[in-house]
C-alpha atoms as a PDB file:
ATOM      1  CA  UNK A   1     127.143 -38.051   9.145  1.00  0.00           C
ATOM      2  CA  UNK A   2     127.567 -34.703   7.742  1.00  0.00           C
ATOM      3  CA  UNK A   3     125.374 -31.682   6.892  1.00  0.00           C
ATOM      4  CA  UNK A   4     127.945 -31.017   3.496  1.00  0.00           C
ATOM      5  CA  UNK A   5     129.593 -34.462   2.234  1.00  0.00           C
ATOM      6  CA  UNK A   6     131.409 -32.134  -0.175  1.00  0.00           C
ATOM      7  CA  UNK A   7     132.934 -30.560   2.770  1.00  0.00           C
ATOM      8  CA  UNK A   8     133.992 -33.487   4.415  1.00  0.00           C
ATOM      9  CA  UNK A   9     135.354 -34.751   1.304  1.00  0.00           C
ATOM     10  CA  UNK A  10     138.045 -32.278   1.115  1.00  0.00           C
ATOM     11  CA  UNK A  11     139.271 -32.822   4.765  1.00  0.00           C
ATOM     12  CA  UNK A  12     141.236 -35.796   4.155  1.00  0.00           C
ATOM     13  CA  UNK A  13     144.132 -35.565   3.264  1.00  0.00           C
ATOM     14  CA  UNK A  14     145.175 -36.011  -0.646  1.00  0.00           C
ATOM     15  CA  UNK A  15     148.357 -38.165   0.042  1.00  0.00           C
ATOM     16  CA  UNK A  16     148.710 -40.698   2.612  1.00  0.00           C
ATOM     17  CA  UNK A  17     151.507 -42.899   3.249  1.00  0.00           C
ATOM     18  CA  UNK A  18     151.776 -46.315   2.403  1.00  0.00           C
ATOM     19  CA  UNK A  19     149.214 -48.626   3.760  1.00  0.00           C
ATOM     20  CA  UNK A  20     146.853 -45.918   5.080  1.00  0.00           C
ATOM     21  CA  UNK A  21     143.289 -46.003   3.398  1.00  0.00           C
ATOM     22  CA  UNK A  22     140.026 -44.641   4.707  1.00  0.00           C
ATOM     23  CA  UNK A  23     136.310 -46.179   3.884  1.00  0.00           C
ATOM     24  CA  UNK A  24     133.914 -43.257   3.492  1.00  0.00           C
ATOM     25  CA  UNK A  25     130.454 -43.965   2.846  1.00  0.00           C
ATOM     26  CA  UNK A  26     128.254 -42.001   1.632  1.00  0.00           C
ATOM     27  CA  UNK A  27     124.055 -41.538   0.296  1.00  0.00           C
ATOM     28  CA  UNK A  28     124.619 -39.031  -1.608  1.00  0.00           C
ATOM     29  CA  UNK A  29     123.901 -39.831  -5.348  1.00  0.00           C
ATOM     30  CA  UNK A  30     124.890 -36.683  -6.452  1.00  0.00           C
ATOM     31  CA  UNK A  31     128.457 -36.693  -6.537  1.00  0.00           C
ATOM     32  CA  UNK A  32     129.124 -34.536  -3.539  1.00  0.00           C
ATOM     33  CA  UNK A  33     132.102 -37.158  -2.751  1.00  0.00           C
ATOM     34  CA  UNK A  34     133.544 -37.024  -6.815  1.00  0.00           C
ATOM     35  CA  UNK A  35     136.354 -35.238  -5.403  1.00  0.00           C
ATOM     36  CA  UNK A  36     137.295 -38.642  -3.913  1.00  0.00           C
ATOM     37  CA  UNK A  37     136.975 -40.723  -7.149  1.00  0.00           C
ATOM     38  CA  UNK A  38     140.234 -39.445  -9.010  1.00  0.00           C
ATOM     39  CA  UNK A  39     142.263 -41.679  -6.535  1.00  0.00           C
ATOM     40  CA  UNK A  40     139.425 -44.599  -5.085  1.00  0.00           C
ATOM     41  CA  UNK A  41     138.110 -47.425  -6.118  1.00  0.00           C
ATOM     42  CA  UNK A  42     134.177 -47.277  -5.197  1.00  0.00           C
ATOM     43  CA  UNK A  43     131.915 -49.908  -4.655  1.00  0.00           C
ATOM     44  CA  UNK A  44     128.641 -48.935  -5.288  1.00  0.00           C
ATOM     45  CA  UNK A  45     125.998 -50.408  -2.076  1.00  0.00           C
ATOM     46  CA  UNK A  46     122.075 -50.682  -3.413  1.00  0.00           C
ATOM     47  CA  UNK A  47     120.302 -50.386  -0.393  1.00  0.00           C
ATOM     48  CA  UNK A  48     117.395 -52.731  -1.489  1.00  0.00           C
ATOM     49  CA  UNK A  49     120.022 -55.105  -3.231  1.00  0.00           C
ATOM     50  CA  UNK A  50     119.716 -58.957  -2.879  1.00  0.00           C
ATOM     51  CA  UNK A  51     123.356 -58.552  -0.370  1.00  0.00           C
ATOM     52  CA  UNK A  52     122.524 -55.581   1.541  1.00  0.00           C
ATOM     53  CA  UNK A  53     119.039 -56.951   2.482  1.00  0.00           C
ATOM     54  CA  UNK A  54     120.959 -60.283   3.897  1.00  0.00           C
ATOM     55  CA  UNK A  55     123.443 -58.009   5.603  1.00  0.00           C
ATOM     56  CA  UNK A  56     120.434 -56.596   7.311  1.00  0.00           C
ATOM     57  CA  UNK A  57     118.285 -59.447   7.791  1.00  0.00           C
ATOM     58  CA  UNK A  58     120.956 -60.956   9.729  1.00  0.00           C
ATOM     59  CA  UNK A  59     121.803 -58.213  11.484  1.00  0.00           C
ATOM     60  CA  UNK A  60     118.304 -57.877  12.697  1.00  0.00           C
ATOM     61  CA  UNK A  61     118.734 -62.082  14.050  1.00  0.00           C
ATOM     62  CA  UNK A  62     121.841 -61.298  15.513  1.00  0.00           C
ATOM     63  CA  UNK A  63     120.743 -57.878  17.366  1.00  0.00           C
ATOM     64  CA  UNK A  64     117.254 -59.245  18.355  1.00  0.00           C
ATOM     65  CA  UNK A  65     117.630 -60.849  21.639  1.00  0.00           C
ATOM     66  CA  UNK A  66     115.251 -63.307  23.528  1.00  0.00           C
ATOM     67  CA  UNK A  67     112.492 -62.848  24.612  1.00  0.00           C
ATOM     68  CA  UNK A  68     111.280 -61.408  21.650  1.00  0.00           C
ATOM     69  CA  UNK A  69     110.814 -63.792  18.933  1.00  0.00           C
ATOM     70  CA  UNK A  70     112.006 -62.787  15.144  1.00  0.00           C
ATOM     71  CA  UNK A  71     111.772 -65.457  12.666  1.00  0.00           C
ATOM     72  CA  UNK A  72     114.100 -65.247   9.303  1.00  0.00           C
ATOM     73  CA  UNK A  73     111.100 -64.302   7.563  1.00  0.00           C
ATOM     74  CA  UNK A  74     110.076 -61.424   9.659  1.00  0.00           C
ATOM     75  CA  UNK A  75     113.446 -60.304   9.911  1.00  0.00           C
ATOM     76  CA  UNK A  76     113.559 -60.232   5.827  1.00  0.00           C
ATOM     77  CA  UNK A  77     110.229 -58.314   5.796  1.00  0.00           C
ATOM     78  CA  UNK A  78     111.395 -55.733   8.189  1.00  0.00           C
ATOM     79  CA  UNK A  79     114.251 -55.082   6.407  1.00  0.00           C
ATOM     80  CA  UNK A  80     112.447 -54.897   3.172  1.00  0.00           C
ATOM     81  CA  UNK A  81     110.243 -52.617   5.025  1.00  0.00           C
ATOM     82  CA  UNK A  82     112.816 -49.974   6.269  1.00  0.00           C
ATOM     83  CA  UNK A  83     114.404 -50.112   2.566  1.00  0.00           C
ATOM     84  CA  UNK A  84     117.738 -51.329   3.455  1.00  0.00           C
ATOM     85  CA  UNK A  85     118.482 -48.220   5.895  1.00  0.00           C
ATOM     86  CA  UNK A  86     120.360 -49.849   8.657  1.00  0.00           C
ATOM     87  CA  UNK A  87     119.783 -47.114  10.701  1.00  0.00           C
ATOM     88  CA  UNK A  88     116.434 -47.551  11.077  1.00  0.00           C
ATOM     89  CA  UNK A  89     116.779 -51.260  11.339  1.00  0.00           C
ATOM     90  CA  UNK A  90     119.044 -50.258  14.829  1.00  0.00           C
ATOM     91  CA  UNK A  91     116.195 -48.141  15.734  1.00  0.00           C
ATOM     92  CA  UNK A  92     113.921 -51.127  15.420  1.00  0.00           C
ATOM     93  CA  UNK A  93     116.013 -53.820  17.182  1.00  0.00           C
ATOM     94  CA  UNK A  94     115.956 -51.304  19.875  1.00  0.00           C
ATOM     95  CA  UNK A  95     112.173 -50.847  19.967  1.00  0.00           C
ATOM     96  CA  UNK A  96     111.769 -54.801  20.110  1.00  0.00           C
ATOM     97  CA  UNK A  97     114.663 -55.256  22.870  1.00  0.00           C
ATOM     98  CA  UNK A  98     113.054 -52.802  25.136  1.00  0.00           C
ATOM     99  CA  UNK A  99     109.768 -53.944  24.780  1.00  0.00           C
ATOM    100  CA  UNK A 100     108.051 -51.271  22.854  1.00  0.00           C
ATOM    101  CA  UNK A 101     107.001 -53.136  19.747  1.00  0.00           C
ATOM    102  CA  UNK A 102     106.862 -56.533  18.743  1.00  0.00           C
ATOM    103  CA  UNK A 103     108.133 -57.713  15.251  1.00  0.00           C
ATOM    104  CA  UNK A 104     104.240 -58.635  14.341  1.00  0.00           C
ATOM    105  CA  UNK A 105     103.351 -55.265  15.808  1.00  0.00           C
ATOM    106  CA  UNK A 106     105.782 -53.325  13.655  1.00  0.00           C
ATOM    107  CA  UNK A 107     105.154 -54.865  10.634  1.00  0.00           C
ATOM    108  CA  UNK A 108     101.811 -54.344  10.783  1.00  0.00           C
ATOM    109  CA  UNK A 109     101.688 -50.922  11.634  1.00  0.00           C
ATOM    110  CA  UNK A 110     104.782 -49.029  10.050  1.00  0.00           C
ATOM    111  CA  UNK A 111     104.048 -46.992   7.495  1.00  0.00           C
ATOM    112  CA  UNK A 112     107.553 -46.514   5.860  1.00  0.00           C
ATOM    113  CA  UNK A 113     107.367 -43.532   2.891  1.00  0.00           C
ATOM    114  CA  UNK A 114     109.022 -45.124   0.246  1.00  0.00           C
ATOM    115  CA  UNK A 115     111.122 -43.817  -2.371  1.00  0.00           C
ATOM    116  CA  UNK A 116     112.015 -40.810   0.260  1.00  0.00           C
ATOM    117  CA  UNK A 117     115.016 -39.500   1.175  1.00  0.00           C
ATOM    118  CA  UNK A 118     116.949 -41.227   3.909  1.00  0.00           C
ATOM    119  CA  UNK A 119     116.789 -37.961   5.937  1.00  0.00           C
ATOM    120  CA  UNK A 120     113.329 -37.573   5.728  1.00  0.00           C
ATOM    121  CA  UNK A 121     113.006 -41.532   6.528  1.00  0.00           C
ATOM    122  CA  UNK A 122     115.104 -41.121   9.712  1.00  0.00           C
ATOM    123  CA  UNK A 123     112.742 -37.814  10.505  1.00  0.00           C
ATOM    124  CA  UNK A 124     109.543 -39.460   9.834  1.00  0.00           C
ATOM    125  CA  UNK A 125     111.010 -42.600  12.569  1.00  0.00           C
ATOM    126  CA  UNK A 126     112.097 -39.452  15.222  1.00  0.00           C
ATOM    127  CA  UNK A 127     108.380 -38.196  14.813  1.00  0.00           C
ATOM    128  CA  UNK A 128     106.792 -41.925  15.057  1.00  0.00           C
ATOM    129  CA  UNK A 129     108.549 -42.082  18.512  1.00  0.00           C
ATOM    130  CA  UNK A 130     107.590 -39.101  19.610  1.00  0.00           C
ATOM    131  CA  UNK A 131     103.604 -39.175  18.842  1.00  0.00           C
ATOM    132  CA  UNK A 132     104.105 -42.880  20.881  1.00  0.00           C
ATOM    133  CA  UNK A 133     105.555 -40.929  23.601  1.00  0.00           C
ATOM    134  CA  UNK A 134     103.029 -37.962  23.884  1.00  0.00           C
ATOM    135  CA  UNK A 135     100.060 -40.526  23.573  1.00  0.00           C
ATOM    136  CA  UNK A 136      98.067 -40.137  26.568  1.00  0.00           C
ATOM    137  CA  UNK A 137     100.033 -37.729  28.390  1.00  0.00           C
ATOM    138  CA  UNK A 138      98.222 -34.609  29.935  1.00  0.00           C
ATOM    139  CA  UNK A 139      99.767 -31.245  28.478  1.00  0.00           C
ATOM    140  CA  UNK A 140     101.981 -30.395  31.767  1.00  0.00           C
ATOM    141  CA  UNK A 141     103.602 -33.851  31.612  1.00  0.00           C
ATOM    142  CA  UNK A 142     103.904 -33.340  27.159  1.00  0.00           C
ATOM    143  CA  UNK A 143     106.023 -30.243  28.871  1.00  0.00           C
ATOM    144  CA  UNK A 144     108.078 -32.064  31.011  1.00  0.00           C
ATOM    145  CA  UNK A 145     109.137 -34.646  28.574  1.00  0.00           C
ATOM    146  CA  UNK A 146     109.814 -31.718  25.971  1.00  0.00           C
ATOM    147  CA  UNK A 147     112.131 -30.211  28.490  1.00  0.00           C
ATOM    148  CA  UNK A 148     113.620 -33.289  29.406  1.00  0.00           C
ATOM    149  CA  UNK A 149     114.299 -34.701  26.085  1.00  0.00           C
ATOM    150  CA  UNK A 150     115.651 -31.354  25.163  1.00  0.00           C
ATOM    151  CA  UNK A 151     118.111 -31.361  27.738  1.00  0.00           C
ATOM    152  CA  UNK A 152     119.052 -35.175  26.664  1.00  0.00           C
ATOM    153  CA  UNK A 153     119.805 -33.932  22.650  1.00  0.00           C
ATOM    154  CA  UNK A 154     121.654 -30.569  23.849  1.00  0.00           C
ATOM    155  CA  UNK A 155     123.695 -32.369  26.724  1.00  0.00           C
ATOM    156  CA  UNK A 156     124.607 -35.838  23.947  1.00  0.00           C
ATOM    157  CA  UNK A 157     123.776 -34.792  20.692  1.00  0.00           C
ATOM    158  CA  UNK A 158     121.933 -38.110  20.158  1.00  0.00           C
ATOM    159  CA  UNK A 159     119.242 -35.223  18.144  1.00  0.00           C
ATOM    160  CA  UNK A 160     121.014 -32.858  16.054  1.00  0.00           C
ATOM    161  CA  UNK A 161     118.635 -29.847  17.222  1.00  0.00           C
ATOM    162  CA  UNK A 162     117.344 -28.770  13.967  1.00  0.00           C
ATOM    163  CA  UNK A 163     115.296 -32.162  14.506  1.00  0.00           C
ATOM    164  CA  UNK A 164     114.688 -31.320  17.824  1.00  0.00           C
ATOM    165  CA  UNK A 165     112.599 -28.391  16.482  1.00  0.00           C
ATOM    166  CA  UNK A 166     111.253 -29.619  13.717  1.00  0.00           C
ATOM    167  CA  UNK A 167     110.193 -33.198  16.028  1.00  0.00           C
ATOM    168  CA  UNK A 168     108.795 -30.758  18.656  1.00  0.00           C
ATOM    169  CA  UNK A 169     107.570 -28.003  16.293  1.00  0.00           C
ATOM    170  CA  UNK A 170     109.251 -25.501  18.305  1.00  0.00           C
ATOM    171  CA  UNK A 171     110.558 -22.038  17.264  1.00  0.00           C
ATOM    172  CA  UNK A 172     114.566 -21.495  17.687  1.00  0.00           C
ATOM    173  CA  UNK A 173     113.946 -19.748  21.153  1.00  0.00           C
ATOM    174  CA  UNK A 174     112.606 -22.321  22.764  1.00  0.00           C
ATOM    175  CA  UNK A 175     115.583 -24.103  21.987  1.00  0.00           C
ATOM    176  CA  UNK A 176     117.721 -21.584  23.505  1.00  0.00           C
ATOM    177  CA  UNK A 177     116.168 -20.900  26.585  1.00  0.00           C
ATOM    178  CA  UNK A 178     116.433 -25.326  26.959  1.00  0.00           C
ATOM    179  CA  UNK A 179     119.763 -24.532  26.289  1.00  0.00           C
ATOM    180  CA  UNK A 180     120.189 -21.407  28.785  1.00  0.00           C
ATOM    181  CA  UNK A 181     118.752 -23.375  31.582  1.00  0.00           C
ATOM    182  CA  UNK A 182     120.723 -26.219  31.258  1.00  0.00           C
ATOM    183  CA  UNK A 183     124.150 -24.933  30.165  1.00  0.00           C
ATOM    184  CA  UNK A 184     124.796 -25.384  34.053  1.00  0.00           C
ATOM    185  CA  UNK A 185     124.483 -28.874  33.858  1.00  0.00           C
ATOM    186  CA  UNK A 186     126.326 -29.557  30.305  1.00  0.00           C
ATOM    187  CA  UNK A 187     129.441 -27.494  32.601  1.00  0.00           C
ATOM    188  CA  UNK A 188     129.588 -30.509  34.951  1.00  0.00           C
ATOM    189  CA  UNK A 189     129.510 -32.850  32.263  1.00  0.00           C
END
């Protein structure tokens, strides 16, 4: 992932040797990555596509372990559901491997925003998880698990922390004192 594909782009190098290629994927429909074109073939992915949705669908059969039960046609609906984003689909086989959610549950209750951005798709999936969290915790404890999961996204990135804050709702200096008071522990990492 990168904040500027653009940017990224013009990293590689523009003449490799023999044999050397790189596969760079990318969402971005506006040509950020045109730079590459001159010397790459492209092959164009449509998310919702009849290929990309098998890709998915079987993805989802192969990641989804027993207990939980995920028929072919659930696994096709959930993929139609999350548009094709296999991101989210990971995020899903997840949910139903720990337990969280069940395939009926999730299908009856996600509210995907379609036509959105990706970004804002992946945002709007960080912000489902974290209402689920917060649900029926007391403030003080809400403060402990924004402190904690802070600490997580500063210490392995798995955030990047402009979600953090905008998950959160938190100004930047909340972020840094997180950060302030656990740059000790990130120095033993």
């Amino acid at each position: 992932e990168s904040d500027d594909p653009a940017q990224a782009a013009m990293a590689l190098p523009r003449v490799v040797p023999p044999g050397v290629c790189f596969v760079v994927s990318c969402r971005d429909s506006t040509g950020a990555l045109s730079v590459l074109r001159q010397s790459a073939r492209v092959f164009p992915i449509d998310p919702t596509g009849e290929r990309n949705m098998k890709d998915l669908t079987d993805f989802l059969l192969e990641k989804v372990r027993e207990p939980v039960r995920l028929s072919s046609e659930q696994a096709r609906a959930i993929a139609k559901t999350v548009e094709g984003i296999f991101q989210l689909a990971v995020f899903v086989a997840e949910e139903f491997n720990s337990n969280v959610t069940t395939p009926a549950e999730f299908l009856s209750t996600y509210v995907h925003n379609s036509g959105a951005p990706h970004d804002q798709k992946i945002f709007d999936w960080y912000e489902l998880g974290w209402e689920r969290l917060r649900r029926g915790l007391s403030d003080e404890h809400c403060e402990h698990l924004v402190d904690f999961l802070t600490l997580m996204a500063v210490i392995f990135g798995a955030i990047p922390a402009p979600y953090v804050l905008k998950i959160l709702g938190w100004k930047p200096q909340r972020l840094n004192w997180a950060v302030s008071r656990s740059r000790w522990f990130v120095s033993l990492i």
